[in-house]
N, C-alpha and C. Protein backbone atom coordinates (compact mmCIF):
# COMPACT_ATOMS: atom_id res chain seq x y z
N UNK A 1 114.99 102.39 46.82
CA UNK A 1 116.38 102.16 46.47
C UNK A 1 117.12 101.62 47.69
N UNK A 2 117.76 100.51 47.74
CA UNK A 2 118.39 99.92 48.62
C UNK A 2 120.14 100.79 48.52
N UNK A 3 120.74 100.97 49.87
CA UNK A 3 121.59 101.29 49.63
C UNK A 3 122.53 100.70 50.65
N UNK A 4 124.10 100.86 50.56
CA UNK A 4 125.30 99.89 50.85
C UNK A 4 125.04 99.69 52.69
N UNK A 5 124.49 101.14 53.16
CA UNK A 5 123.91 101.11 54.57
C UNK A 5 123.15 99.94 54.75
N UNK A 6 122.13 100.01 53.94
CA UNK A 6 120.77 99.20 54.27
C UNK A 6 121.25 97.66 53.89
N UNK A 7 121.95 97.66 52.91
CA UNK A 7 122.63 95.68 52.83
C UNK A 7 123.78 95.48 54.17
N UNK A 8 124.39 96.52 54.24
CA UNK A 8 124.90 95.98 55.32
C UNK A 8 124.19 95.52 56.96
N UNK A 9 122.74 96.10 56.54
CA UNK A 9 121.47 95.95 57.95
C UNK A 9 121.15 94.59 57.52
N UNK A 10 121.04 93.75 56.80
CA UNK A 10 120.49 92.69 55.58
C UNK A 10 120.80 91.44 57.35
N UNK A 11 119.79 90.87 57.35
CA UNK A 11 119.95 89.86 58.40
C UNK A 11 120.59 89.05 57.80
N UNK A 12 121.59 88.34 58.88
CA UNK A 12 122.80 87.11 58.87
C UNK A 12 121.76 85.69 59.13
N UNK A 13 121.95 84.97 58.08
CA UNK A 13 121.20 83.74 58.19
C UNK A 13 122.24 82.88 59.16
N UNK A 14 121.85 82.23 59.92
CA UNK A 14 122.97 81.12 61.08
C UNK A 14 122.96 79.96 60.07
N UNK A 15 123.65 79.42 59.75
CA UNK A 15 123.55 77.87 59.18
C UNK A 15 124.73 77.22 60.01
N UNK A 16 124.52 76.45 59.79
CA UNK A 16 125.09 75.06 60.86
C UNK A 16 125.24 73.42 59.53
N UNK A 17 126.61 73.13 59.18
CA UNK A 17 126.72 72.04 58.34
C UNK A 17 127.44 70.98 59.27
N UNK A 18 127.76 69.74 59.10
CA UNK A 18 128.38 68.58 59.51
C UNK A 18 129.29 68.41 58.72
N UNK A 19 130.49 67.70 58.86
CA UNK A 19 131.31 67.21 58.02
C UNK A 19 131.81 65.92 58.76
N UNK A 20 132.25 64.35 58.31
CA UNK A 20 132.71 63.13 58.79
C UNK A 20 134.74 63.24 58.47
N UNK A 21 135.44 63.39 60.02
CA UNK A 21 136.82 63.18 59.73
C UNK A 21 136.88 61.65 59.84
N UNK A 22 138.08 61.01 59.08
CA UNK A 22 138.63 59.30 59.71
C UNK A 22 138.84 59.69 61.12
N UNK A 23 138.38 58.89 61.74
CA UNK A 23 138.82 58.96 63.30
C UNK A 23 140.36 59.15 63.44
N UNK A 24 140.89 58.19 62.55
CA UNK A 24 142.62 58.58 62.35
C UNK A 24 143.35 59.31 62.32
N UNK A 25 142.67 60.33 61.52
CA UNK A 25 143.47 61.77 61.54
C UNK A 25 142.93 62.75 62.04
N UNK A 26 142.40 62.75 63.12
CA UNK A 26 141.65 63.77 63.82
C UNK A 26 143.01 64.82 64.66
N UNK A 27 143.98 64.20 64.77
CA UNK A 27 144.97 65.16 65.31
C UNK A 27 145.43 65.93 64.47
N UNK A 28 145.96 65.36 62.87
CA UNK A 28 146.36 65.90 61.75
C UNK A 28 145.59 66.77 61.84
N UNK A 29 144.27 66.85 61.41
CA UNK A 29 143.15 67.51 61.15
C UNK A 29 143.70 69.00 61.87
N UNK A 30 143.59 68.24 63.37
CA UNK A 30 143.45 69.77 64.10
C UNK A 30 145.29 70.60 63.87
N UNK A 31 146.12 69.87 63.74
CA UNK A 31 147.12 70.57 63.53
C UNK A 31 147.12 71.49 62.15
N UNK A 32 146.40 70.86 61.28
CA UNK A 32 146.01 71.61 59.97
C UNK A 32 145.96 72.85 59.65
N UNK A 33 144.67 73.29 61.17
CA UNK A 33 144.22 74.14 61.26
C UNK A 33 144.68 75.18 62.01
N UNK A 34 146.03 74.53 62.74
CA UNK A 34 146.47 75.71 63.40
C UNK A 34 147.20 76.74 62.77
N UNK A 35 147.03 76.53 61.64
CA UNK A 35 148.03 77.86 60.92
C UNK A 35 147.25 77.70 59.21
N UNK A 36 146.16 78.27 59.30
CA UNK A 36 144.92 78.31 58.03
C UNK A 36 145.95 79.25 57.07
N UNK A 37 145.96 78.95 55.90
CA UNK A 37 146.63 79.81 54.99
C UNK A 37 145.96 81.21 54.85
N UNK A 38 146.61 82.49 55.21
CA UNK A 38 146.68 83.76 55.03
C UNK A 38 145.42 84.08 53.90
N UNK A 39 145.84 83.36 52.76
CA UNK A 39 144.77 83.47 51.58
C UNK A 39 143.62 83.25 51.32
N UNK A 40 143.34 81.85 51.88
CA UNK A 40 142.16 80.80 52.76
C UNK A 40 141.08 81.99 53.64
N UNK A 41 142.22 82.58 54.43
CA UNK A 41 141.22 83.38 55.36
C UNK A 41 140.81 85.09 54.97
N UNK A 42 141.23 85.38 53.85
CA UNK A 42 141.09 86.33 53.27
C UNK A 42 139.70 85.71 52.18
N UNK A 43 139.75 84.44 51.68
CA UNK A 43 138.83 84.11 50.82
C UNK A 43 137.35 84.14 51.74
N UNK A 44 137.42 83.56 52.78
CA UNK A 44 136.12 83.04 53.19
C UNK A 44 135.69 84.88 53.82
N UNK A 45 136.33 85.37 54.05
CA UNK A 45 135.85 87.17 54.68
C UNK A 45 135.40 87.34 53.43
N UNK A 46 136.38 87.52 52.40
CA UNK A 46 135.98 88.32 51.03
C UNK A 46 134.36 87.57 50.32
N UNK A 47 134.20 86.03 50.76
CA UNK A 47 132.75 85.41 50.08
C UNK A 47 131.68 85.70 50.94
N UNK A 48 131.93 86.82 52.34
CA UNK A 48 131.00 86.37 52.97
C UNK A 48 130.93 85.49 54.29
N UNK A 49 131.72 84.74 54.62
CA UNK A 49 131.74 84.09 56.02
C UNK A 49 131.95 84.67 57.30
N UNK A 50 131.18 85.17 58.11
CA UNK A 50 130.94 85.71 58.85
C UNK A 50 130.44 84.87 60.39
N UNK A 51 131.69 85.22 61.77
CA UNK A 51 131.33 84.69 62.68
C UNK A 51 131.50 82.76 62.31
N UNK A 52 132.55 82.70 61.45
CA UNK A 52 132.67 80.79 60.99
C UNK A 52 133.64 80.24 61.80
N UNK A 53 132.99 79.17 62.67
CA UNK A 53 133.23 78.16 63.75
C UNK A 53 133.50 77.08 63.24
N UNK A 54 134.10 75.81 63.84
CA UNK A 54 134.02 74.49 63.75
C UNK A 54 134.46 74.12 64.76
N UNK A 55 133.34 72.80 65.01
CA UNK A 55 133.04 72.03 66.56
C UNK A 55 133.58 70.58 65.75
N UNK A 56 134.28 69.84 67.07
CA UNK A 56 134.52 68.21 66.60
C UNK A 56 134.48 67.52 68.28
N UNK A 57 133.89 66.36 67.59
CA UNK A 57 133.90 65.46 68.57
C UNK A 57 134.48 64.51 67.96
N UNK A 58 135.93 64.61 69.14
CA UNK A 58 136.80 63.67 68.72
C UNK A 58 137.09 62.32 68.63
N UNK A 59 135.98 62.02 69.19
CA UNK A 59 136.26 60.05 69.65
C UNK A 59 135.27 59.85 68.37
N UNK A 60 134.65 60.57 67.50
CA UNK A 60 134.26 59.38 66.04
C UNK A 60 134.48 60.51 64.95
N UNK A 61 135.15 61.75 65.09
CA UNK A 61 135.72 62.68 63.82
C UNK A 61 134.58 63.36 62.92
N UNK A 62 133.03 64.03 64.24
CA UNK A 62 132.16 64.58 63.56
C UNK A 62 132.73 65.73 63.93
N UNK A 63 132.51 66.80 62.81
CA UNK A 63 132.77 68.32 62.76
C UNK A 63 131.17 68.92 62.42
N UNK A 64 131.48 69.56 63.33
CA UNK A 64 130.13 70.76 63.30
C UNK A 64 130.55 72.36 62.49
N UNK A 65 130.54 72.47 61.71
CA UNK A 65 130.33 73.83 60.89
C UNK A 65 129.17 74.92 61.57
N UNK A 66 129.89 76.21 61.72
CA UNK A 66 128.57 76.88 62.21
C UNK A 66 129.43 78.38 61.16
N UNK A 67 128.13 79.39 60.23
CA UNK A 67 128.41 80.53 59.97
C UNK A 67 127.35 80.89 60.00
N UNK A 68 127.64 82.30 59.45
CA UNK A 68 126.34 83.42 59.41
C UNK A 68 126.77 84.05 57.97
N UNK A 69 125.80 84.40 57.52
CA UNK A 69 125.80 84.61 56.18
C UNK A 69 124.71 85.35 55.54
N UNK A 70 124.88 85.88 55.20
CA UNK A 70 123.58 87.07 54.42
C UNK A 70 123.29 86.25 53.51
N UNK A 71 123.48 85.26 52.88
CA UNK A 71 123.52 84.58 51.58
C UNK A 71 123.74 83.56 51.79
N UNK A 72 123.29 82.55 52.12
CA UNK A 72 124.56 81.46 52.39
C UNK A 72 124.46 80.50 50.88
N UNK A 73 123.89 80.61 50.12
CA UNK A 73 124.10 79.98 49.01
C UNK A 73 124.87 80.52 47.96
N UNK A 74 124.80 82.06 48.13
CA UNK A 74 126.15 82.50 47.11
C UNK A 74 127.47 82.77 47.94
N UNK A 75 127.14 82.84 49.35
CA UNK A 75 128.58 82.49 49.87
C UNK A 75 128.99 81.14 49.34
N UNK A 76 128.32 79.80 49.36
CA UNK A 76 129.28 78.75 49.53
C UNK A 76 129.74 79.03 47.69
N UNK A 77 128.64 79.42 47.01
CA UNK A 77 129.25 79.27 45.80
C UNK A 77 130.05 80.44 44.90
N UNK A 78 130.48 81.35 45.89
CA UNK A 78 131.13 82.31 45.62
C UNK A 78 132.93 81.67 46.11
N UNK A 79 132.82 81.13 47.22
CA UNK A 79 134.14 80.39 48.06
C UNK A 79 134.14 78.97 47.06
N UNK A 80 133.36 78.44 46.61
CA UNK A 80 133.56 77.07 45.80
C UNK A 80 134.48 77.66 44.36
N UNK A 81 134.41 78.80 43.52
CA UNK A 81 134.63 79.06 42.70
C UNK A 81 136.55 79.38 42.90
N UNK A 82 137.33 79.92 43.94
CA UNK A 82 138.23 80.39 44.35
C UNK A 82 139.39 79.72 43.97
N UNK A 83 140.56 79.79 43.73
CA UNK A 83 141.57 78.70 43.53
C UNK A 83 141.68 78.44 44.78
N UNK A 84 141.78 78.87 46.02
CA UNK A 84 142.68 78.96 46.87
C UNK A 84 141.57 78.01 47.84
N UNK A 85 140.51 77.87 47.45
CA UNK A 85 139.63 76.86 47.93
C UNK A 85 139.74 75.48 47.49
N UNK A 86 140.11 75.47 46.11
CA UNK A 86 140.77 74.34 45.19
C UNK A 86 141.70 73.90 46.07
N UNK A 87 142.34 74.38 46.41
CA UNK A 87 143.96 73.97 46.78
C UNK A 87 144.01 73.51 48.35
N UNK A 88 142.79 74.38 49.53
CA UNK A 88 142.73 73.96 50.32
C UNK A 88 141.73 72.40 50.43
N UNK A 89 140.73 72.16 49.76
CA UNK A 89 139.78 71.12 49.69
C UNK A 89 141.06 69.95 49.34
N UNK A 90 141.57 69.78 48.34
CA UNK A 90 142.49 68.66 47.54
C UNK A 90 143.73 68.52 49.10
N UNK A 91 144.20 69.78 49.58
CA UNK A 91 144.59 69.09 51.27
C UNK A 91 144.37 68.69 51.81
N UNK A 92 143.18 68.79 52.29
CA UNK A 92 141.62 68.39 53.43
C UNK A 92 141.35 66.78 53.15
N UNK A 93 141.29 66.40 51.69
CA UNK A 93 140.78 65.56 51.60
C UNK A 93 141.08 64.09 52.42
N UNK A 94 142.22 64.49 52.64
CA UNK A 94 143.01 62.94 53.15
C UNK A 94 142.59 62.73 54.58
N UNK A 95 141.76 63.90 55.57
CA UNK A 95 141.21 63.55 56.59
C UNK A 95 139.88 63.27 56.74
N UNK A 96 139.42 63.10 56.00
CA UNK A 96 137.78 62.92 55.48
C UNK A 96 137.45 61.40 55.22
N UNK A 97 136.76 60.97 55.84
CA UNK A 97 136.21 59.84 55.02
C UNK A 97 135.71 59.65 53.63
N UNK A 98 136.11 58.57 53.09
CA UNK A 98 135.89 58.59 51.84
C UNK A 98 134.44 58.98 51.44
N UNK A 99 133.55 58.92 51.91
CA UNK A 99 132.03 59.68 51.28
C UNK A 99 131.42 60.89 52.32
N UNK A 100 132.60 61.50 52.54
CA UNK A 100 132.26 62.59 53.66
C UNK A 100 133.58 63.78 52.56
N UNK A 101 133.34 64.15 51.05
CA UNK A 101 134.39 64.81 50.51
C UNK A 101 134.41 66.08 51.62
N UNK A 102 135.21 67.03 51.41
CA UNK A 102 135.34 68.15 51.59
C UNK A 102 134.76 69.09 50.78
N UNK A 103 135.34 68.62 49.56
CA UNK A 103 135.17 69.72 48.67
C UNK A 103 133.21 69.62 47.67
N UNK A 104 132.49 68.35 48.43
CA UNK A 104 130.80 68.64 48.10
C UNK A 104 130.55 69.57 48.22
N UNK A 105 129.36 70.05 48.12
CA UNK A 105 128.70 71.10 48.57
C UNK A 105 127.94 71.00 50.25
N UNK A 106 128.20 72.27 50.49
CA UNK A 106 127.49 72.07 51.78
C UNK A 106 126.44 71.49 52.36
N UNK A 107 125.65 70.56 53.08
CA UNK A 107 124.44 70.58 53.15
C UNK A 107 124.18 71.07 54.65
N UNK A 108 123.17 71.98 54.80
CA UNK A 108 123.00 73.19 55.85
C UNK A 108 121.95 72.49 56.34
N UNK A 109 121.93 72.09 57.73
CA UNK A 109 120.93 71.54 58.46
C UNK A 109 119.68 72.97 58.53
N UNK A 110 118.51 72.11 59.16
CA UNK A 110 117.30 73.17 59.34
C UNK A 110 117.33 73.64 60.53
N UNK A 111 117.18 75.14 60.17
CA UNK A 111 117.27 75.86 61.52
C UNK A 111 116.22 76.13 61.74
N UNK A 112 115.23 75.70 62.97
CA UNK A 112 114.32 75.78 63.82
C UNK A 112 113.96 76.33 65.26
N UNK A 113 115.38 76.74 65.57
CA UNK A 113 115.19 77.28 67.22
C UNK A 113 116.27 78.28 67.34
N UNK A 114 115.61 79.28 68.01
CA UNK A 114 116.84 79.95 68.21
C UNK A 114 116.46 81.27 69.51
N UNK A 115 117.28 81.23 70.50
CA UNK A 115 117.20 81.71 71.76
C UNK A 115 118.63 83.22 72.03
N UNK A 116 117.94 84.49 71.33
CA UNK A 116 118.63 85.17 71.31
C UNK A 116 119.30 85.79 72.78
């Protein structure tokens, strides 16, 4: 019998995603983020996001995604389901390149190395 102790022992998978900003709005972008909606950050705790980063390199508007996740496939699709994810993605969108959506699904690079 597994119990709430023992899932909470449940190893954190690291995943690491990319996302493409317009070089244009890379300032927007970051001002965006300086004040994440209250609700936003209650959603991604409540699906699961654990230890969630984002890296950019600003001279061509790549973002590096980094979480940990016991799940990371019913996290993203537990946070995809949310209104308040609705509402933040349809914001987002206007700093994104047009085939770089926000609101796709994640794609989680392969994790191969790791130096505890």
């Amino acid at each position: 019998m597994t119990t709430v102790a023992d899932a909470d022992k449940a190893e954190l998978h690291r995943v690491c995603f990319l996302l493409k900003l317009r070089p244009d709005r890379v300032q927007d972008y970051l001002a965006a983020h300086e004040h994440v909606w209250p609700d936003m950050l209650d959603a991604l705790r409540d699906t699961g996001w654990k230890n969630y980063s984002l890296f950019l390199r600003p001279e061509d508007g790549l973002v590096v995604g980094y979480v940990e996740s016991k799940d990371p496939a019913a996290m993203t699709a537990a946070m995809s389901a949310t209104d308040v994810d609705a509402r933040w993605q349809r914001n987002m969108a206007e700093y994104f390149e047009p085939a770089a959506r926000p609101d796709a699904p994640l794609e989680f690079l392969t994790h191969y190395f790791h130096l505890p």
